[in-house]
N, C-alpha and C. Protein backbone atom coordinates (compact mmCIF):
# COMPACT_ATOMS: atom_id res chain seq x y z
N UNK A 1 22.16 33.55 15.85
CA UNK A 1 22.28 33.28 14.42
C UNK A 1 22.08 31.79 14.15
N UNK A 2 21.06 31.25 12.87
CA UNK A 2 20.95 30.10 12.60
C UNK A 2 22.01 29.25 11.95
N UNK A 3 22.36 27.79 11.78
CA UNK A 3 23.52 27.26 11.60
C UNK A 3 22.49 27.08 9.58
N UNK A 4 23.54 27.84 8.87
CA UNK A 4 22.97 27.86 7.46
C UNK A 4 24.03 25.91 6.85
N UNK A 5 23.28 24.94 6.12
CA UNK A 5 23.52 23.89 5.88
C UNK A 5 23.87 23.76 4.31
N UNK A 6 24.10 22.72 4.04
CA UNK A 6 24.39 22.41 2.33
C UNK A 6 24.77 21.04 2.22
N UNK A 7 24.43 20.45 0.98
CA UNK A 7 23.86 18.96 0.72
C UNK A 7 25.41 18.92 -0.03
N UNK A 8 26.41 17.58 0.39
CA UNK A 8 26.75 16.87 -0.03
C UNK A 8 26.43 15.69 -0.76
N UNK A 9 27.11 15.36 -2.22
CA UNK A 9 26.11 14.37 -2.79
C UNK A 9 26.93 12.92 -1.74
N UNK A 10 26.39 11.67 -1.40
CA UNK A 10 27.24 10.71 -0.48
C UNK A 10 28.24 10.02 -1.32
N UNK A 11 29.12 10.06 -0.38
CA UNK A 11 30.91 9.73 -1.23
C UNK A 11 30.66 8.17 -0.38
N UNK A 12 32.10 7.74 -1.62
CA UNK A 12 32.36 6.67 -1.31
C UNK A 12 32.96 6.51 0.72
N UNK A 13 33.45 7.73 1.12
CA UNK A 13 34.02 7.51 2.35
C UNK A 13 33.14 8.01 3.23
N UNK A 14 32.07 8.42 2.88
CA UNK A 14 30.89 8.69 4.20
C UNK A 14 30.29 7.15 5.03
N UNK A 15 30.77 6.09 4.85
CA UNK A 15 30.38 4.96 5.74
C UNK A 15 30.52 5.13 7.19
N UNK A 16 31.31 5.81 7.49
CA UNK A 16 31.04 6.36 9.21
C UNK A 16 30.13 6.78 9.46
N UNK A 17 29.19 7.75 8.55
CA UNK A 17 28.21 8.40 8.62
C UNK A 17 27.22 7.43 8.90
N UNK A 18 26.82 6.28 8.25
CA UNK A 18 26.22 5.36 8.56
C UNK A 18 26.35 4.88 9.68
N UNK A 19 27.47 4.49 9.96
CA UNK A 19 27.32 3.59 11.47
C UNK A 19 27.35 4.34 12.48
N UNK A 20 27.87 5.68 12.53
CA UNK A 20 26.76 7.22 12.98
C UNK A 20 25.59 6.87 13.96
N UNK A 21 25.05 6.60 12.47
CA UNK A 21 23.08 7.10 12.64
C UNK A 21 22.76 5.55 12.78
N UNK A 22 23.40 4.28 13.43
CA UNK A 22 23.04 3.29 12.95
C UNK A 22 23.15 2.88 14.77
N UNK A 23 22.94 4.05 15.60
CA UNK A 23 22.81 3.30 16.97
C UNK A 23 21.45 3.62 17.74
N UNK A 24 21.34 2.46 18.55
CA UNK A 24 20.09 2.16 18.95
C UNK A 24 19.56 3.94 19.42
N UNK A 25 19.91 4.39 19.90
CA UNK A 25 19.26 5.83 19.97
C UNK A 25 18.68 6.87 18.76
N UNK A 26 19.68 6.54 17.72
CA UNK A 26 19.33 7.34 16.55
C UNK A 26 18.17 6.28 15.54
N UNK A 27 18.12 5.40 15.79
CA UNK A 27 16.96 3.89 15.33
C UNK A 27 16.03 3.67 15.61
N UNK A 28 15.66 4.51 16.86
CA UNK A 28 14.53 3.76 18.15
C UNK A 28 13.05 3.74 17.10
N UNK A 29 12.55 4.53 16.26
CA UNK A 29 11.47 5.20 15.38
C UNK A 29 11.64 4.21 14.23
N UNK A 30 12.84 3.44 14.14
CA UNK A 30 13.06 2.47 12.73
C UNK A 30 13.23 1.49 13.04
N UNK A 31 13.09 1.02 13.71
CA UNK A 31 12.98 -0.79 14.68
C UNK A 31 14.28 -1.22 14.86
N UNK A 32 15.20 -0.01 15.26
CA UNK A 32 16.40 -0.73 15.66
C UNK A 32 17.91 -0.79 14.49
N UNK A 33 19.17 -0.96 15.10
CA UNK A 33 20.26 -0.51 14.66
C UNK A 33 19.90 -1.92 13.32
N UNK A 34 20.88 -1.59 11.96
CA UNK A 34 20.97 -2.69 11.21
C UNK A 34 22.24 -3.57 11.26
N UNK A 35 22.29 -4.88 11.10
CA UNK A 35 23.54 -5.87 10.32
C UNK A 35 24.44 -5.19 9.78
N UNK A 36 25.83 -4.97 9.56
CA UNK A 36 26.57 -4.46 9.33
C UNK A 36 26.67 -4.87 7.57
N UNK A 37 26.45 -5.96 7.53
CA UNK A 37 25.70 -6.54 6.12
C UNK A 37 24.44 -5.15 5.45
N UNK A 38 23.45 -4.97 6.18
CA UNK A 38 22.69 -4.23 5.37
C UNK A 38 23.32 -2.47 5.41
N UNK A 39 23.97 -2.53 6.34
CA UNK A 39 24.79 -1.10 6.35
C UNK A 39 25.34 -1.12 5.29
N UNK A 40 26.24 -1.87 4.94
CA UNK A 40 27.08 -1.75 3.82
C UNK A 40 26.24 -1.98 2.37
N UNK A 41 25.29 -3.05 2.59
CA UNK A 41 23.88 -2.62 1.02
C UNK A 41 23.43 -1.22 1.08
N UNK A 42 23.34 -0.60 2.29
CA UNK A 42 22.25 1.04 2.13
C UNK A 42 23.54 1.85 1.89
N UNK A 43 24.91 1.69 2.00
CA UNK A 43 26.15 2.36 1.71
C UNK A 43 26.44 2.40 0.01
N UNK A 44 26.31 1.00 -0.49
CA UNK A 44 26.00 0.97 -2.35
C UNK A 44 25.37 1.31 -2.88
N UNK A 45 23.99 1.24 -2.30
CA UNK A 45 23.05 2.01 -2.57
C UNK A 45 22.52 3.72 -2.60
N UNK A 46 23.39 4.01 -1.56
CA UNK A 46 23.44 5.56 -1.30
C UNK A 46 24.39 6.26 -2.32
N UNK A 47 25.66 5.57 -2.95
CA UNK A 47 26.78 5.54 -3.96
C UNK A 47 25.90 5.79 -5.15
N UNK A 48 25.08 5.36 -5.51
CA UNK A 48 24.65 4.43 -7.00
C UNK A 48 23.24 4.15 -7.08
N UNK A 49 22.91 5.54 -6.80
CA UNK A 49 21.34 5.58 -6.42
C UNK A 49 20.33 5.69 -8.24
N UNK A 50 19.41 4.77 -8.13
CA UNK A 50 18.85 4.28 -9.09
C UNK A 50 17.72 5.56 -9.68
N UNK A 51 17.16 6.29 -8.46
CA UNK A 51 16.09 7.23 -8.59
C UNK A 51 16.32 7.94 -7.29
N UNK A 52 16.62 9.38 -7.28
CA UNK A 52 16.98 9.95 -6.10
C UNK A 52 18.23 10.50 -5.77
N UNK A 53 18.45 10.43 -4.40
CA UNK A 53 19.66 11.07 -4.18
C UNK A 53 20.05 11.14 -3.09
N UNK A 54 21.14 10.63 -2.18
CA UNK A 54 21.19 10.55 -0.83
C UNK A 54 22.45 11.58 -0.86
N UNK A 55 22.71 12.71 0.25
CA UNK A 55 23.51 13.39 0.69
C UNK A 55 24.00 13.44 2.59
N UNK A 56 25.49 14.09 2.61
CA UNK A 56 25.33 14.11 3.97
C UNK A 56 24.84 15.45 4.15
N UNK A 57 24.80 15.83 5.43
CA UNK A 57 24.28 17.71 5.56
C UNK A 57 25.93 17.91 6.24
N UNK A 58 25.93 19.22 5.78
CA UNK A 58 27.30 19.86 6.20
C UNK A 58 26.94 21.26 6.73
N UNK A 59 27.45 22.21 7.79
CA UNK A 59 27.20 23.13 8.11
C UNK A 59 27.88 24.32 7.23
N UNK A 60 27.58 25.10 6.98
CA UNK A 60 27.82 25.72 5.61
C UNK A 60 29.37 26.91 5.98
N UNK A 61 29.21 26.98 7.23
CA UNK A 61 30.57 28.07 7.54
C UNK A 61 31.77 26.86 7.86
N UNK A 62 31.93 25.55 8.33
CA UNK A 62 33.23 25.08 8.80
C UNK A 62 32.70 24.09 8.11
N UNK A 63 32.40 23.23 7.28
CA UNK A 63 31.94 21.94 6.56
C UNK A 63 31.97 20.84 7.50
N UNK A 64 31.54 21.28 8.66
CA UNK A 64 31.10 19.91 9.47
C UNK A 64 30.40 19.04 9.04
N UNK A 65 29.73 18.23 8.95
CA UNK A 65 28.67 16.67 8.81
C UNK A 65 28.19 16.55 9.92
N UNK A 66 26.98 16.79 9.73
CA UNK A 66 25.68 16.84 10.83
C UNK A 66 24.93 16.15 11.01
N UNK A 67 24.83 15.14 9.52
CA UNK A 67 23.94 14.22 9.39
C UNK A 67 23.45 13.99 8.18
N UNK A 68 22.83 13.39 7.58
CA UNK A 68 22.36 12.87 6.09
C UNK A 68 21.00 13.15 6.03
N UNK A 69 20.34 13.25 4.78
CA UNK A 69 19.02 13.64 3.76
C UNK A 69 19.44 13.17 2.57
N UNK A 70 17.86 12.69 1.81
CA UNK A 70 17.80 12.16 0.87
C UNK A 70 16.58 11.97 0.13
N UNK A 71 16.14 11.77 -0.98
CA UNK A 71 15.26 11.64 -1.47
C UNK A 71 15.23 10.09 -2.20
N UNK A 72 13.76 9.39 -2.80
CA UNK A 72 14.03 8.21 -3.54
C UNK A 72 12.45 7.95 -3.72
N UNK A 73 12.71 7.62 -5.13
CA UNK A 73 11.14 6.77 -5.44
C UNK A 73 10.04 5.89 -4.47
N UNK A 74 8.98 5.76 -4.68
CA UNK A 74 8.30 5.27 -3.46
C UNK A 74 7.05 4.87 -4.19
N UNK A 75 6.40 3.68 -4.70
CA UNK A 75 5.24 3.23 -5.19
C UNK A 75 4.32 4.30 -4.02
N UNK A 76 2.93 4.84 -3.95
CA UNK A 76 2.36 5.16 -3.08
C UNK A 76 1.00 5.60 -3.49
N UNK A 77 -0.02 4.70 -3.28
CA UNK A 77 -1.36 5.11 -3.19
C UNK A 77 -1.88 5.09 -5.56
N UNK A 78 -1.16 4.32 -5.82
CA UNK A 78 -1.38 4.11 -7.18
C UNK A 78 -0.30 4.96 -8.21
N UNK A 79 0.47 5.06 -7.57
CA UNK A 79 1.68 6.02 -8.44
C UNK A 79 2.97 5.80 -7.92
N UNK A 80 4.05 6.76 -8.50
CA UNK A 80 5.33 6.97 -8.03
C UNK A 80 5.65 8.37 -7.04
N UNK A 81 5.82 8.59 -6.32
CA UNK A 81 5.98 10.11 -5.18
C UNK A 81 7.61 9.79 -5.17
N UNK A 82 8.50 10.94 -4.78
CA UNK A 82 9.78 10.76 -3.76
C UNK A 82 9.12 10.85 -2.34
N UNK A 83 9.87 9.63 -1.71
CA UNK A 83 10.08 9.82 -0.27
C UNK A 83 11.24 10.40 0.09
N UNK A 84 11.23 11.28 1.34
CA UNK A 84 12.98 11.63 2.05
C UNK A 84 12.73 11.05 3.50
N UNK A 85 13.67 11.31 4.00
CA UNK A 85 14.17 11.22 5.01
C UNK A 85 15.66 11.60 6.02
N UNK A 86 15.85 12.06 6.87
CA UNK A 86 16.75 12.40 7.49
C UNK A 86 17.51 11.91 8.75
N UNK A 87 18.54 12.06 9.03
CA UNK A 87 19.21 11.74 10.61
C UNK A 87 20.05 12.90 10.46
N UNK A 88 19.80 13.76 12.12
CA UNK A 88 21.27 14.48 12.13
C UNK A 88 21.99 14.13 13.54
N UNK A 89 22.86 13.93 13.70
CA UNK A 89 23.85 13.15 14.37
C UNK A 89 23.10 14.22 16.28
N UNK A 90 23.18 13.09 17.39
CA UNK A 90 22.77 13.60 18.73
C UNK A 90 23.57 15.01 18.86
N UNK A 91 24.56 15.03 18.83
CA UNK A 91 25.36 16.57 19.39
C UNK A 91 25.23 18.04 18.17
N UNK A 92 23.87 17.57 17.50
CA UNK A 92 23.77 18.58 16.67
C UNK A 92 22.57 18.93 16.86
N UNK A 93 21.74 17.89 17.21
CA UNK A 93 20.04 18.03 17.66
C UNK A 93 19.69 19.13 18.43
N UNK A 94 18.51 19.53 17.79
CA UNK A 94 17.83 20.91 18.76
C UNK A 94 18.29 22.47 17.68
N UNK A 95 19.15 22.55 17.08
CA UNK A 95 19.70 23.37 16.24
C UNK A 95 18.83 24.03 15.31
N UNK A 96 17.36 23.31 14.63
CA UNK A 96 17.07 23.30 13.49
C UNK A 96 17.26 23.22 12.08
N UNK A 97 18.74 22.00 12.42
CA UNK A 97 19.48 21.69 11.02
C UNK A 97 18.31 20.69 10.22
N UNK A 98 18.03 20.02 10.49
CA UNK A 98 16.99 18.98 10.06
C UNK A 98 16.27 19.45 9.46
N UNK A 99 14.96 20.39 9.73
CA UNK A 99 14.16 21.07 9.03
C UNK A 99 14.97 21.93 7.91
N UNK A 100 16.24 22.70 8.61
CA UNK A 100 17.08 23.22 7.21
C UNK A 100 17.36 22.29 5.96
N UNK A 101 17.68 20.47 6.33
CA UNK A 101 18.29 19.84 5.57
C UNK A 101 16.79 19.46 4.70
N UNK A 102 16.07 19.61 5.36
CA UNK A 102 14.54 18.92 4.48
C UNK A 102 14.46 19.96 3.25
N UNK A 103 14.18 21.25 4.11
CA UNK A 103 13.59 22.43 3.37
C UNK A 103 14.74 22.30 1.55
N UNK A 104 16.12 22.25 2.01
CA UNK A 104 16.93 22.12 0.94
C UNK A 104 16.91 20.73 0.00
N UNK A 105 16.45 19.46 0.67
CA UNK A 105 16.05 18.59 -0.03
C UNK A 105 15.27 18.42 -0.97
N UNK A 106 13.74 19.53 -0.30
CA UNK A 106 12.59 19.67 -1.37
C UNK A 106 13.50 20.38 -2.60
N UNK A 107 13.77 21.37 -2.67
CA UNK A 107 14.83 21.86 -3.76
C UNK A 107 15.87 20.59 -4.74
N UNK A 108 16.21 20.35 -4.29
CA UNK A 108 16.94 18.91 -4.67
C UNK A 108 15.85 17.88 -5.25
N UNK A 109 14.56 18.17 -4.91
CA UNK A 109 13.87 17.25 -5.72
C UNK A 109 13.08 17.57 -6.75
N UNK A 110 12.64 18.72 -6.45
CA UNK A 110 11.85 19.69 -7.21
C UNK A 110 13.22 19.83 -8.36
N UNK A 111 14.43 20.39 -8.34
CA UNK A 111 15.17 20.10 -9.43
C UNK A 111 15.47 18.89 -10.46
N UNK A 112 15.14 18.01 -9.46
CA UNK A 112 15.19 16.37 -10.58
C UNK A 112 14.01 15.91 -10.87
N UNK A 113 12.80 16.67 -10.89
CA UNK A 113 11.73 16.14 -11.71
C UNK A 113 11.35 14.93 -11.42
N UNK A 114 10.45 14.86 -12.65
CA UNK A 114 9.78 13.17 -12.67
C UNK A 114 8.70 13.23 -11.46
N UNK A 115 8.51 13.88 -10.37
CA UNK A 115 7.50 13.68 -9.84
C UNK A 115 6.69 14.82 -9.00
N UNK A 116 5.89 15.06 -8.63
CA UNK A 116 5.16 16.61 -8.05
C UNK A 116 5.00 16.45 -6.53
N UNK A 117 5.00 15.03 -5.95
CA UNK A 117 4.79 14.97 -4.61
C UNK A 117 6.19 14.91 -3.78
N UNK A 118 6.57 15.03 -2.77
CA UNK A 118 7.60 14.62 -2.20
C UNK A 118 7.17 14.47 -0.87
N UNK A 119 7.68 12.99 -0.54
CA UNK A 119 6.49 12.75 1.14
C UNK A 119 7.24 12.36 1.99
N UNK A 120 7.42 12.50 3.49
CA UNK A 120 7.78 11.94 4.55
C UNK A 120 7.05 11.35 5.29
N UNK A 121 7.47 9.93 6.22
CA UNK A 121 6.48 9.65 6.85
C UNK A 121 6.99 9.28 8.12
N UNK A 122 6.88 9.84 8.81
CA UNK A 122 7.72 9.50 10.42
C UNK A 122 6.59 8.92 11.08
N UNK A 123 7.20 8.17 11.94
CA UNK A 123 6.24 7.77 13.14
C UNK A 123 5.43 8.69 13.93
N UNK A 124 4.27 8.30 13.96
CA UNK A 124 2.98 9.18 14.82
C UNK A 124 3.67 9.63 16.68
N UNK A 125 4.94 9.07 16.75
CA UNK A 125 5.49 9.32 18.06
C UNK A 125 6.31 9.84 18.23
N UNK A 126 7.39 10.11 16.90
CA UNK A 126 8.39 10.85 16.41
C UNK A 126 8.19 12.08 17.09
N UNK A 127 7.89 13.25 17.94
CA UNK A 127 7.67 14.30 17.22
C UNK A 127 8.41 15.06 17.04
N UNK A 128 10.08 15.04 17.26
CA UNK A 128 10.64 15.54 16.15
C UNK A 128 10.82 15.79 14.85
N UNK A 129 10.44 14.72 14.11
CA UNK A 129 10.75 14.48 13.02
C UNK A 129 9.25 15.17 12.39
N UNK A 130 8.26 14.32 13.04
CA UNK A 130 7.16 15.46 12.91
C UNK A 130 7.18 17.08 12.91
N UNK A 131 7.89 17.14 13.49
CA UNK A 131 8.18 18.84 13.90
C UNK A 131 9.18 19.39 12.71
N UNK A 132 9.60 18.24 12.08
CA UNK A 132 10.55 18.84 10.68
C UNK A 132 9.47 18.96 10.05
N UNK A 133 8.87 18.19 9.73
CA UNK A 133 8.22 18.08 8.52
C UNK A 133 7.26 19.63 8.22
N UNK A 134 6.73 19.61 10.23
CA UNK A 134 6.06 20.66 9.87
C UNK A 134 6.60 22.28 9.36
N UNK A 135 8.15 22.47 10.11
CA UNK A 135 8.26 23.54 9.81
C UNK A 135 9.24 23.75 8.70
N UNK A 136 9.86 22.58 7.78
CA UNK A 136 9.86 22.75 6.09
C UNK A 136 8.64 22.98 5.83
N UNK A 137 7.48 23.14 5.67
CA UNK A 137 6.35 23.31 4.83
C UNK A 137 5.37 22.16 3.89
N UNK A 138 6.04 20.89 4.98
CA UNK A 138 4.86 20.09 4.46
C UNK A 138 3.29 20.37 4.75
N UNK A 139 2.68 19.45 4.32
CA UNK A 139 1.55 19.37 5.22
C UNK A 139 0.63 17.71 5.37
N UNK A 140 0.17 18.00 6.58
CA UNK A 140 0.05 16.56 7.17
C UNK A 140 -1.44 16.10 6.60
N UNK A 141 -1.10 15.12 5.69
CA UNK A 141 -2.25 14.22 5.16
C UNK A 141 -3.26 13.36 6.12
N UNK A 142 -2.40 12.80 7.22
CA UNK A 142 -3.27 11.59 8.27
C UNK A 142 -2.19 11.03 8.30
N UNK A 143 -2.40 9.68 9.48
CA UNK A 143 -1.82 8.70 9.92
C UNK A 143 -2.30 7.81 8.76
N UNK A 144 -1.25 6.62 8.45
CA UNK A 144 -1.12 5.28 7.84
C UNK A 144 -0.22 4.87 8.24
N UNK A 145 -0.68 2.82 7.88
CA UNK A 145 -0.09 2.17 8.45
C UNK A 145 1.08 1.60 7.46
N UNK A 146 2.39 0.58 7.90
CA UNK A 146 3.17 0.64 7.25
C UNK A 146 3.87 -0.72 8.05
N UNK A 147 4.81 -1.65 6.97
CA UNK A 147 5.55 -2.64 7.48
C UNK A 147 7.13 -2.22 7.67
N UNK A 148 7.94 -2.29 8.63
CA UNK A 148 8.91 -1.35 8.66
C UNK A 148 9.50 -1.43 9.87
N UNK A 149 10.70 -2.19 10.34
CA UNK A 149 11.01 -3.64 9.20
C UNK A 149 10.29 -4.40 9.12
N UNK A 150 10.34 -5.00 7.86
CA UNK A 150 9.59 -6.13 7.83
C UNK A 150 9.08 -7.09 8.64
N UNK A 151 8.09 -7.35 9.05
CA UNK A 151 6.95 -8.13 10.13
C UNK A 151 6.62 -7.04 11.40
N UNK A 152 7.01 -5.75 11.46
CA UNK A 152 6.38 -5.06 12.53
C UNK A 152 6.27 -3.75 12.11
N UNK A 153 4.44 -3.75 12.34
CA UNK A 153 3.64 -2.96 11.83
C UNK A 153 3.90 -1.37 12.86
N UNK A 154 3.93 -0.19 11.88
CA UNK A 154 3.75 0.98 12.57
C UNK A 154 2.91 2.05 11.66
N UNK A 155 2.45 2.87 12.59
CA UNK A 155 1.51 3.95 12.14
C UNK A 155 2.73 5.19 11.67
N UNK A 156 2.28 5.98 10.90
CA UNK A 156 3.61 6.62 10.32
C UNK A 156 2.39 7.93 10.32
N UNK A 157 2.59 9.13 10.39
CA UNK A 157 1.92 10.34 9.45
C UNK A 157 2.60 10.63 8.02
N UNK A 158 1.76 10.67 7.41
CA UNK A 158 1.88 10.87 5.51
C UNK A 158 2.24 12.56 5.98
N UNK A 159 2.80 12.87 5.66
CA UNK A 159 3.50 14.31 5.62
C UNK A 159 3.80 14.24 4.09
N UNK A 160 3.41 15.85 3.15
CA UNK A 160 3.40 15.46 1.82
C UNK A 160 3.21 17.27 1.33
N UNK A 161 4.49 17.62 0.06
CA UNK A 161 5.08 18.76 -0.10
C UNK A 161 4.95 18.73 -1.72
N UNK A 162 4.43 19.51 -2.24
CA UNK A 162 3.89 19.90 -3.67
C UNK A 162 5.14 20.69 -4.19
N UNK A 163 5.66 20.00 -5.13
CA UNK A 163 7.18 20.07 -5.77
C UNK A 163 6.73 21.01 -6.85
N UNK A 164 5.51 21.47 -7.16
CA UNK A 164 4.68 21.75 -8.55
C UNK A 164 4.38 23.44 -8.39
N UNK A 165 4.94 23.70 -6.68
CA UNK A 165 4.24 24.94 -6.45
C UNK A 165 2.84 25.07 -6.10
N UNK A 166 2.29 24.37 -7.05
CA UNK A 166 0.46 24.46 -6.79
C UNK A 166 0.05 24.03 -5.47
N UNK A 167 -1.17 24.06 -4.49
CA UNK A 167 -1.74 23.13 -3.99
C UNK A 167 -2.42 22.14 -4.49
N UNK A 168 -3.20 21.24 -3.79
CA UNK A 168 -3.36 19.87 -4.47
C UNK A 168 -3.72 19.00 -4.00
């Protein structure tokens, strides 16, 4: 039987959750753990989100926390798209919570409007994360390049999910 998930919106007391997903193993694809300084900016920010929506994932029979998803505005290619993204914590990996937490994200975005695309872009080496993308029901545009963090360049795949229903 599959582990069925559900989106918490992020509370003020999910900051563990952050420093969680904030070790060099769960980072390796994002150039590394952050400043405890910018932890606590992506913690206000996750609170008091401007466009979007950051949640933790919870397992839907015992309300465990598995890990976080989220959606958020993203300039891209002459417009506005949501980007998401995910972490689910090492002792949950392999499960297929991730792809569960995506698949429920697109829903979560497709409900808040304002835009038809919703895109992920993991590293071309990821292939986990690749492997979410594919089996929520994106589909893979190509490789592009990307600054991330700032001054070191990586190739990402555009992974990209039609909120509109239509193809496109």
């Amino acid at each position: 039987m599959s582990d069925e998930v559900r989106l918490v919106p992020w509370g003020e007391d999910d900051f563990w959750l952050l420093r969680r997903t904030n070790s060099p193993e769960m980072t390796a694809h994002l150039g590394g753990p952050e400043s405890e300084e910018k932890l606590t900016d992506r913690h206000r920010r996750y609170r008091e989100p401007a466009a979007g929506r950051m949640y933790r994932v919870v397992l839907a029979g015992g309300g465990e926390t598995v890990g976080s998803v989220g959606f958020w505005e993203r300039e891209w290619r002459g417009g506005t798209v949501w980007e998401t993204g995910w972490a689910v914590l090492p002792e949950f990996q392999g499960r297929g919570l991730a792809a569960r937490a995506a698949r429920a994200v697109v829903e979560e975005a497709r409900a808040a409007g304002r835009h038809r695309w919703l895109h992920a872009y993991p590293k071309v080496t990821h292939t986990a994360s690749n492997g979410v993308c594919e089996r929520a029901g994106f589909t893979l545009l190509g490789p592009v390049e990307f600054e991330y963090p700032m001054g070191h360049r990586i190739t990402c795949h555009d992974w990209r999910f039609d909120l509109s229903g239509e193809d496109g």
